[in-house]
Protein backbone atom coordinates (compact mmCIF):
# COMPACT_ATOMS: atom_id res chain seq x y z
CA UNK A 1 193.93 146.80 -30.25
CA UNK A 2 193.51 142.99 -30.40
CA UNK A 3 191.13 141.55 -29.45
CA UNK A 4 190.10 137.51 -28.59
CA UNK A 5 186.52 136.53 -28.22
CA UNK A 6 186.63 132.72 -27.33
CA UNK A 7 183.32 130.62 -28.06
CA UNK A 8 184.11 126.88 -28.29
CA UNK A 9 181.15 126.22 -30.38
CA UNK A 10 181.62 129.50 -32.51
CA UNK A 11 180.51 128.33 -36.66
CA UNK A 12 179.58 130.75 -39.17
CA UNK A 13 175.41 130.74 -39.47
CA UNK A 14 175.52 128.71 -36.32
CA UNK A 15 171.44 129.28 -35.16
CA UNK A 16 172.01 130.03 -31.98
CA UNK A 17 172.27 133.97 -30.10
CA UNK A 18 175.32 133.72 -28.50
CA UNK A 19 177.38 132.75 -31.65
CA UNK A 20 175.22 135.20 -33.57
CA UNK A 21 176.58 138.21 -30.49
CA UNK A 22 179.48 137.29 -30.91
CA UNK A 23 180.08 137.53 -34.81
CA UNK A 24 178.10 140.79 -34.52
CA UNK A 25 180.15 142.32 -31.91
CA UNK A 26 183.63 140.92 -34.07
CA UNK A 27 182.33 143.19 -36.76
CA UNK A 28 182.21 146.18 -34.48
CA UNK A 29 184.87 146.15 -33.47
CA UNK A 30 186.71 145.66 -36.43
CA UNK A 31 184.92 148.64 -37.99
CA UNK A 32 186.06 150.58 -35.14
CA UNK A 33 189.94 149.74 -36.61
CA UNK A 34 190.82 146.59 -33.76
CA UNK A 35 191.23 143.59 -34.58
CA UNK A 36 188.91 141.03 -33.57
CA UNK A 37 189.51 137.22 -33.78
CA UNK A 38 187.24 134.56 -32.61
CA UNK A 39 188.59 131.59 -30.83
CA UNK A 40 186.96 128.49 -31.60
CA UNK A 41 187.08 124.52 -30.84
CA UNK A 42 188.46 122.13 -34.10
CA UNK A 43 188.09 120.88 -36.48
CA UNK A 44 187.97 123.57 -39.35
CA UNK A 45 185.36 124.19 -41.39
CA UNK A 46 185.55 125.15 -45.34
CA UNK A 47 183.31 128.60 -44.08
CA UNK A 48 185.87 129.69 -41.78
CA UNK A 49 187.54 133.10 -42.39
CA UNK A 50 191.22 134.14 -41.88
CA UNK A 51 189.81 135.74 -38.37
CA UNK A 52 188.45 132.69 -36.59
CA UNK A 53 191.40 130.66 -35.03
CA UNK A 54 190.85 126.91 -34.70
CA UNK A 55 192.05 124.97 -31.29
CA UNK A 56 194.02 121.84 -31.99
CA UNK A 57 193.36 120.67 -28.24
CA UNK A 58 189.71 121.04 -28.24
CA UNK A 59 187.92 119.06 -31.25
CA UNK A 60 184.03 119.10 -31.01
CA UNK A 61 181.42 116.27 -32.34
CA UNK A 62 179.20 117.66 -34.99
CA UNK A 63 176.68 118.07 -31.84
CA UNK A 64 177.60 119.03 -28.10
CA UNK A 65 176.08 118.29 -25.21
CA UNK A 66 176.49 121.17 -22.00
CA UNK A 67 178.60 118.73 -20.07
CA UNK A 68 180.37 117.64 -22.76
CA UNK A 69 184.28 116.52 -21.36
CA UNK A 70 185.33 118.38 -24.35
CA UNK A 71 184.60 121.67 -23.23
CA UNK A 72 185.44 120.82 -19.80
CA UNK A 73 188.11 118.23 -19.82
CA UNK A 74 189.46 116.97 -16.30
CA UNK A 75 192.99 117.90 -17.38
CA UNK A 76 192.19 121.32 -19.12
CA UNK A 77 195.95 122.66 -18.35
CA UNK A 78 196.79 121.77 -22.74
CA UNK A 79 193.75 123.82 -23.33
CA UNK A 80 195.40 126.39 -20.92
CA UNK A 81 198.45 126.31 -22.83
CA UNK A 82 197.18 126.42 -26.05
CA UNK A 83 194.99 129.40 -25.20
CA UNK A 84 198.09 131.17 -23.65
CA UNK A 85 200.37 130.44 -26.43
CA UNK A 86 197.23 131.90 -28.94
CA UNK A 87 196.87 135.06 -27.03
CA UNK A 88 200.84 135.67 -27.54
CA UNK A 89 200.63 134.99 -31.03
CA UNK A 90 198.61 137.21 -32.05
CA UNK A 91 199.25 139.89 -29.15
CA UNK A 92 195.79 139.85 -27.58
CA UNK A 93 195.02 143.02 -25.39
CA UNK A 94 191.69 142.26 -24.03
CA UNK A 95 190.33 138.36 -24.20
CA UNK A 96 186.59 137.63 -24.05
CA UNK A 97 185.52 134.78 -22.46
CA UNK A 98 181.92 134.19 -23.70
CA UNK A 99 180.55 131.74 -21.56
CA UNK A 100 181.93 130.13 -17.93
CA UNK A 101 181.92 126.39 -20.28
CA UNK A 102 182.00 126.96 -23.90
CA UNK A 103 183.70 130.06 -23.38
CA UNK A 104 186.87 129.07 -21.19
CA UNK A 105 185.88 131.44 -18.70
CA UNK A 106 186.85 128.53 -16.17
CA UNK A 107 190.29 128.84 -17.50
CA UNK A 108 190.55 132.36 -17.57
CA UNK A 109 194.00 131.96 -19.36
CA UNK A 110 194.90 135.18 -20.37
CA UNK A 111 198.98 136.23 -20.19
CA UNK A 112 200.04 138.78 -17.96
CA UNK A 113 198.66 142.92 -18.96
CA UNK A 114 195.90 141.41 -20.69
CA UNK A 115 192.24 143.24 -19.89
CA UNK A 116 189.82 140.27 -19.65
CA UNK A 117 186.15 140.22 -19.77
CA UNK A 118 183.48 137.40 -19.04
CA UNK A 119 180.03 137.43 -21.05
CA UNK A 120 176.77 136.23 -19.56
CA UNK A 121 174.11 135.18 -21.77
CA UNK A 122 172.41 132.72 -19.62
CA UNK A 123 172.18 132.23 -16.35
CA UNK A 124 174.85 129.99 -14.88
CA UNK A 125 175.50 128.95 -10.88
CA UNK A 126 177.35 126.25 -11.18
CA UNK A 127 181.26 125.70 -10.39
CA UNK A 128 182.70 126.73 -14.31
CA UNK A 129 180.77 129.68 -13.03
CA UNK A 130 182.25 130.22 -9.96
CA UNK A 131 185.97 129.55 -11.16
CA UNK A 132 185.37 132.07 -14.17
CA UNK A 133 184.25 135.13 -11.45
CA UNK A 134 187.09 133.88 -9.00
CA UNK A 135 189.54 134.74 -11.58
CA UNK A 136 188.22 138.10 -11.13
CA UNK A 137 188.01 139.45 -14.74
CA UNK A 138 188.34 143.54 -15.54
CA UNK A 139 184.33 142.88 -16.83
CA UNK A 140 181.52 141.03 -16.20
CA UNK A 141 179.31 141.95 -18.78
CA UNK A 142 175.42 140.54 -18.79
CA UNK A 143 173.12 140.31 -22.17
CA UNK A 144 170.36 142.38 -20.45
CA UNK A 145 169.26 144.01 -17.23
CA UNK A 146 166.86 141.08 -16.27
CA UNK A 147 169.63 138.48 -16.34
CA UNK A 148 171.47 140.37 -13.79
CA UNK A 149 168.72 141.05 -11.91
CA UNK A 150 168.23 136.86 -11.97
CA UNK A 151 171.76 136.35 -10.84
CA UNK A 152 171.27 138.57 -8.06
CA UNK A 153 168.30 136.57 -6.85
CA UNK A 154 170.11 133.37 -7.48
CA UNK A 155 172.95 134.27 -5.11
CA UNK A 156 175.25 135.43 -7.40
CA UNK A 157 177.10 139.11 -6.91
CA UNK A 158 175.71 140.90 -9.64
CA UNK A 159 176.02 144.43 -8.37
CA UNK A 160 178.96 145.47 -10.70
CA UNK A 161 178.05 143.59 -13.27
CA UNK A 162 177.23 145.68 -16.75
CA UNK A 163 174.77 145.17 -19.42
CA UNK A 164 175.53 145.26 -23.34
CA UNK A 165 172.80 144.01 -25.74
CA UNK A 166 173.47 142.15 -28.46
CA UNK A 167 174.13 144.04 -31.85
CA UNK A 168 172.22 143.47 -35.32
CA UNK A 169 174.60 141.67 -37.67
CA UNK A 170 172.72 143.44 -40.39
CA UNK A 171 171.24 146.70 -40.97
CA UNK A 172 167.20 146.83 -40.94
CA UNK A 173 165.29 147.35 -44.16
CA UNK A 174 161.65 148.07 -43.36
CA UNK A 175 159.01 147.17 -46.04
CA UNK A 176 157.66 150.80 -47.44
CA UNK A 177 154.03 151.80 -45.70
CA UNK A 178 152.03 150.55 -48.65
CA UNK A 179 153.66 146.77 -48.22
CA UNK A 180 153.25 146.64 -44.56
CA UNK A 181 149.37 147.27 -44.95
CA UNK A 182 149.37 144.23 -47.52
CA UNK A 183 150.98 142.38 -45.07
CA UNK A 184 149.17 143.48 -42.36
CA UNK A 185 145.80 142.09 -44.33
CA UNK A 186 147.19 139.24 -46.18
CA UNK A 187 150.76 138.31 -44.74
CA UNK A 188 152.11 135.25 -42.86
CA UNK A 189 152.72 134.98 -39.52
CA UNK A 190 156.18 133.37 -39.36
CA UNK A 191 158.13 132.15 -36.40
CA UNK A 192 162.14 131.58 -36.73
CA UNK A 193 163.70 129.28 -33.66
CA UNK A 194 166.51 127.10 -32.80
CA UNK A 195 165.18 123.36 -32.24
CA UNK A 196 164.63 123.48 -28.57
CA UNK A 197 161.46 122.81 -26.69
CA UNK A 198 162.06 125.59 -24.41
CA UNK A 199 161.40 127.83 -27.63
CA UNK A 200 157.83 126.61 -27.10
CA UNK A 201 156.57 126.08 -31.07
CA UNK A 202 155.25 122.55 -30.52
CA UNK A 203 152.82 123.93 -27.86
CA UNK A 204 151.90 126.98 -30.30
CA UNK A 205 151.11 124.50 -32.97
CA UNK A 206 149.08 121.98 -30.25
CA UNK A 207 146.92 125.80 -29.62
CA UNK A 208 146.87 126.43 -33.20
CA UNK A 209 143.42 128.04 -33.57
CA UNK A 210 140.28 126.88 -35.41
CA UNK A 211 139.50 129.30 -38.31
CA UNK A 212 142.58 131.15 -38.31
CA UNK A 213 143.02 132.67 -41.70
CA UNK A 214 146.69 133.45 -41.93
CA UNK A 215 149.48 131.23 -43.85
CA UNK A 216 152.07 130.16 -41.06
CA UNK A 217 155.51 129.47 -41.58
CA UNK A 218 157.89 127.89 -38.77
CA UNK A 219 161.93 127.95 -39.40
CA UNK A 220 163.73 125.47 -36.87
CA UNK A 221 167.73 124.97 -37.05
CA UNK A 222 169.49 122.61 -35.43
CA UNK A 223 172.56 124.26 -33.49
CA UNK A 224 175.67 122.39 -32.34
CA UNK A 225 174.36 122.15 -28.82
CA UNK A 226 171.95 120.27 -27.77
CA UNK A 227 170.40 119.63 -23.64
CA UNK A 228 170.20 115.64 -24.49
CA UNK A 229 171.07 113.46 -27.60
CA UNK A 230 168.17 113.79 -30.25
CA UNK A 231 167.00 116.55 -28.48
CA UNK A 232 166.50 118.73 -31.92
CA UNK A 233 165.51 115.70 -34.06
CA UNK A 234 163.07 114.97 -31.75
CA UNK A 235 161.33 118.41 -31.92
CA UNK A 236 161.58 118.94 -35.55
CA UNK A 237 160.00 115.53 -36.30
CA UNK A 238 157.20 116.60 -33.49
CA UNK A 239 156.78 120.13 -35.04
CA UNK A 240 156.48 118.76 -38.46
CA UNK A 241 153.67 115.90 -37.29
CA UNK A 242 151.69 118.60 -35.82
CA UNK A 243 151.87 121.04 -38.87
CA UNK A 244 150.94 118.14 -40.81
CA UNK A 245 147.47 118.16 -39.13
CA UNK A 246 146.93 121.88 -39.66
CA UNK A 247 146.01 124.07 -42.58
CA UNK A 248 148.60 126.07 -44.15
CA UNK A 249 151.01 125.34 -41.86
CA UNK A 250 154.78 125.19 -43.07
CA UNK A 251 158.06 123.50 -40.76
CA UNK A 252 160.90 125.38 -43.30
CA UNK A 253 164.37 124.57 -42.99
CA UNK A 254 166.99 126.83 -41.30
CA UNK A 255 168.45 130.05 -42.80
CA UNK A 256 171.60 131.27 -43.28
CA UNK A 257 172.15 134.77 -40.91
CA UNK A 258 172.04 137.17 -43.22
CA UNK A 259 168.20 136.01 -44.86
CA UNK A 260 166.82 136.30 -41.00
CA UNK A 261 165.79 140.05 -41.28
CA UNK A 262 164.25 139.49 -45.04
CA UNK A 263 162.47 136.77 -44.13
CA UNK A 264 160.92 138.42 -41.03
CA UNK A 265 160.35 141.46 -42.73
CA UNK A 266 158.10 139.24 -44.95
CA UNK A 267 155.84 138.51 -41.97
CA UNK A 268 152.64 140.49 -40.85
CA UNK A 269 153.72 139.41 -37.24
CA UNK A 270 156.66 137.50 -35.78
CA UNK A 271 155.71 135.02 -32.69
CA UNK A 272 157.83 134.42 -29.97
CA UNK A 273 156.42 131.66 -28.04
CA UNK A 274 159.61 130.46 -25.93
CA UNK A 275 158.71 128.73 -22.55
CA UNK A 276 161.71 129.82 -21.14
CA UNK A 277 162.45 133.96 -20.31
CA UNK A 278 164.39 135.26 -23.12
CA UNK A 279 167.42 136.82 -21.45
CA UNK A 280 167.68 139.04 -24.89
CA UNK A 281 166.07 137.48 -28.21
CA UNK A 282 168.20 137.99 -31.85
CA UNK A 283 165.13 137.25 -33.61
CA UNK A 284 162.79 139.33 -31.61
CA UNK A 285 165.56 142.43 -32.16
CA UNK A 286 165.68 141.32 -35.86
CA UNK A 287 161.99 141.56 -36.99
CA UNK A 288 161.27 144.61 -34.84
CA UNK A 289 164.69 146.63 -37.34
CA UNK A 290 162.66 145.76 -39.78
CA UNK A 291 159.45 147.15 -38.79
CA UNK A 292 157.80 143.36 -38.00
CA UNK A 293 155.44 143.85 -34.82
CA UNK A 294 156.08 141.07 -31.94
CA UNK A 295 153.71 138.69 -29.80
CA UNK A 296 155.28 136.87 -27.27
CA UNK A 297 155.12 135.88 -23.41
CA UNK A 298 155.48 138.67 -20.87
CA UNK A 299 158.71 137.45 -19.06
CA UNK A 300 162.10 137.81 -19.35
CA UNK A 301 163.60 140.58 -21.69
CA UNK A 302 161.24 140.19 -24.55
CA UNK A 303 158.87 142.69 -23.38
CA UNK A 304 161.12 145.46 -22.94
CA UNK A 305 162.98 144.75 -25.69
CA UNK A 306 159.96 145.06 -28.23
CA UNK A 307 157.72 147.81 -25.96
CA UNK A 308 155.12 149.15 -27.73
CA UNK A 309 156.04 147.94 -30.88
CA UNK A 310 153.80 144.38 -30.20
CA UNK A 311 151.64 142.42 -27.86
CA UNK A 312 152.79 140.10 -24.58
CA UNK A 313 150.42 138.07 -23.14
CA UNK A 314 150.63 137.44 -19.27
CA UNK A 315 151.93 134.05 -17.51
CA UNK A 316 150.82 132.63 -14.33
CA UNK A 317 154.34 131.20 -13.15
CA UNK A 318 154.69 128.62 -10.31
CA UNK A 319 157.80 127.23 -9.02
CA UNK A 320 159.98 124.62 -10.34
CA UNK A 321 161.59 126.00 -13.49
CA UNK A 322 164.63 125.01 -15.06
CA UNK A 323 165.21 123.56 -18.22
CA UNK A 324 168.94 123.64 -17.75
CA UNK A 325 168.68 122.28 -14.11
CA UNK A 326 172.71 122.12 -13.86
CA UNK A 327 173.20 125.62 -14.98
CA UNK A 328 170.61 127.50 -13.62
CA UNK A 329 169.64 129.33 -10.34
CA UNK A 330 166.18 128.13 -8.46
CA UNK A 331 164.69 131.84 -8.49
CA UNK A 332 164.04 131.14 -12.65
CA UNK A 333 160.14 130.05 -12.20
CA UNK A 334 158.42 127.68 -14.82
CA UNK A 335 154.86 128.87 -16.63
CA UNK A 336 151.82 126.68 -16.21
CA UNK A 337 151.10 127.46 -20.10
CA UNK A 338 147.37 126.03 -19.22
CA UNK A 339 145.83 128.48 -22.45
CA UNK A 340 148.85 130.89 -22.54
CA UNK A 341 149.49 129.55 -26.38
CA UNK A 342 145.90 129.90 -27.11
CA UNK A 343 146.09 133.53 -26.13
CA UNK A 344 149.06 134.16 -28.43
CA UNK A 345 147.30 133.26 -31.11
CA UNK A 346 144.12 135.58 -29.93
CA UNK A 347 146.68 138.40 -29.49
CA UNK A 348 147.94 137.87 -32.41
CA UNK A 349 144.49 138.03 -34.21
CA UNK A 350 143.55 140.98 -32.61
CA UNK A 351 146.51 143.12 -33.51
CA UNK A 352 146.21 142.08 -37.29
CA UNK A 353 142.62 143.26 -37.07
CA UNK A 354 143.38 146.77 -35.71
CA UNK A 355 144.80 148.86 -38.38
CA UNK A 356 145.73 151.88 -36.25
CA UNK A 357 147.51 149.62 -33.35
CA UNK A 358 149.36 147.40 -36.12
CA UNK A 359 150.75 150.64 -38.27
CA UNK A 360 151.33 152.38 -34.20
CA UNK A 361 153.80 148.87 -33.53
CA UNK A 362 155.32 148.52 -36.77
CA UNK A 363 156.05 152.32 -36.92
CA UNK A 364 157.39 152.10 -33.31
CA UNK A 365 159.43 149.03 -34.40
CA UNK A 366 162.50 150.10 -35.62
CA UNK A 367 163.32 152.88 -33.08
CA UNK A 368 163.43 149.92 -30.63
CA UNK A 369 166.86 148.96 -31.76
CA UNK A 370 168.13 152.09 -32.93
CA UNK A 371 171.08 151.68 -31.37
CA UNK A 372 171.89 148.37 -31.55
CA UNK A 373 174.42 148.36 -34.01
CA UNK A 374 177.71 146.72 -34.55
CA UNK A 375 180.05 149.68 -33.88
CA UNK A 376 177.55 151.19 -30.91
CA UNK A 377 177.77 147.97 -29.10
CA UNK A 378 181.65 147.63 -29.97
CA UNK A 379 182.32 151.08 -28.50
CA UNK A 380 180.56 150.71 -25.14
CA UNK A 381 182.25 146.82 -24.77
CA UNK A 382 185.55 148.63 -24.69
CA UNK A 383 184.25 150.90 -22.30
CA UNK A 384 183.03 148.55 -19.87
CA UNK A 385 186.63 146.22 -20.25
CA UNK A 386 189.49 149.09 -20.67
CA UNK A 387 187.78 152.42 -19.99
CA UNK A 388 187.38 155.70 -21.34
């Protein structure tokens, strides 16, 4: 088969899940003999391969903003016919529409026998979101369980709805037993984030504790997207004034995709201090296939995504959340952090000093994400948009 995944602001190392889902779930299904393009918004770049098709009516600023009028122009019916035209080129049998916005799911321009399927990664209740589940696709297929749970409580239908985790773009390769003590003792604790406050590393680094005798290291990308102009500049330039301040503390440029596991296998723990309710977490999937245990914030999918295999530390939520007020639903709550960051860091102490818990998570680790791989991932999308 043929198949069309559509993400506007698809780019190859593009730090950002949903890109990184999508790419993984391409090379699924293409090792499952289909053929998967990805349909992305102009212009070209030099890293673009034969399978991701450029738009000639859609060209993208080197940073978007959610309500950009380039993803949602108010005549989209060239972008319709461009799509259309696309989908008969290259005779699509089941188009992906990867986001109500950035995805085209609003358009839902698909010819005539096509199966069509719309991806949730976030929460959306807005109107792209209710044109994209009025054209009624064959699938509506959520990140995790909690997500759909969310859209149920935000009004949303969700009952038929499926769940699909995202895949590993890479297989796991677990430091031996003998390394993983060394780290254990001596390693640093590294976090690895897209430039967004909601990821919460500027109010790790304001709880960074007194005494703490670890070497950390911080990654932060910039993504195409951002929630406000300067949004990512501004947080970068924060995060690196605060590390300034502290001892051993390291702000590192980002990584390409494929150096994510390695450099998270190189950490005794990876934190996961997002704000915000992970609805699935790439890098929390990505250091646990590699035996990394996980501390984060007991909300959202995080904690049963890692399971035993780290440490969450409790929230007191209170009303009001919504750090993407135009997209999301009012039953998403916001975290009075108050020492929440403080205890991160305490959890994260405490697991390094227990040898038998740490070796228990790290052991329990990779059997987390068994099976997310590519082609196990690939193989249950088809089921959920064609059948058996």
């Amino acid at each position: 088969m043929n198949i069309a995944l559509v993400l506007l602001t698809h780019n190859p190392d593009e730090p950002a899940g949903v890109e990184r889902g999508v790419a993984s779930l391409a090379d699924g299904l293409r090792e499952l003999g289909h053929r998967a393009v990805i349909v992305a918004a102009g212009p070209a770049t030099p890293d673009d391969g034969p399978d991701l098709v450029r738009l000639s009516t859609v060209t993208l600023p080197p940073t978007v903003l959610f309500d950009d009028l380039n993803v949602m122009p108010a005549d989209p019916e060239p972008v319709r016919q461009e799509v259309l035209r696309l989908m008969e080129d290259h005779r699509i049998d089941v188009a992906c529409w990867t986001d109500a916005g950035v995805g085209l799911g609003y358009l839902g321009a698909a010819p005539a026998g096509v199966r069509t399927a719309l991806m949730v990664y976030f929460l959306r209740v807005d109107e792209p979101m209710a044109r994209s589940l009025a054209h009624a696709p064959d699938a509506v297929i959520s990140i995790s369980d909690f997500l759909t749970d969310e859209a149920a409580r935000a009004g949303l239908d969700s009952s038929r709805w499926h769940s699909l985790p995202n895949a590993l773009l890479c297989p796991g390769v677990p430091p031996d037993e003998e390394e993983r003590e060394r780290l254990r003792q001596t390693g640093p604790v590294r976090v690895l984030a897209r430039a967004d406050p909601s990821k919460g590393v500027a109010d790790l680094l304001r709880a960074y504790p007194e005494g703490f005798d670890r070497p950390v290291q911080v990654v932060l990308a910039e993504a195409v997207f951002e929630l406000w102009p300067g949004m990512q500049e501004d947080m970068i330039t924060e995060c690196r004034q605060l590390a300034a301040g502290l001892p051993d503390v390291e702000i590192l440029p980002a990584i390409p995709w494929t150096e994510a596991q390695p450099f998270l296998a190189g950490a005794s723990v990876v934190l996961v201090p997002s704000t915000s309710p992970e609805t699935f977490c790439n890098v929390a999937a990505e250091a646990l296939s590699v035996g990394t245990p996980v501390v984060g914030y007991d909300f959202g999918h995080l904690p049963v995504l890692t399971g035993k295999a780290g440490r969450m530390v409790e929230l007191n939520v209170v009303s009001g959340f919504g750090h993407l007020p135009a997209l999301t639903g009012s039953t998403l709550k916001a975290i009075d952090l108050d020492d929440a960051p403080a205890r991160l860091w305490r959890a994260t102490a405490e697991l390094l000093a227990d040898p038998g818990a740490y070796r228990e998570a790290s052991r329990q680790a990779p059997h987390q994400v068994a099976g997310h791989t590519p082609v196990a991932v690939a193989r249950e999308f088809l089921r959920m948009v064609v059948g058996d």
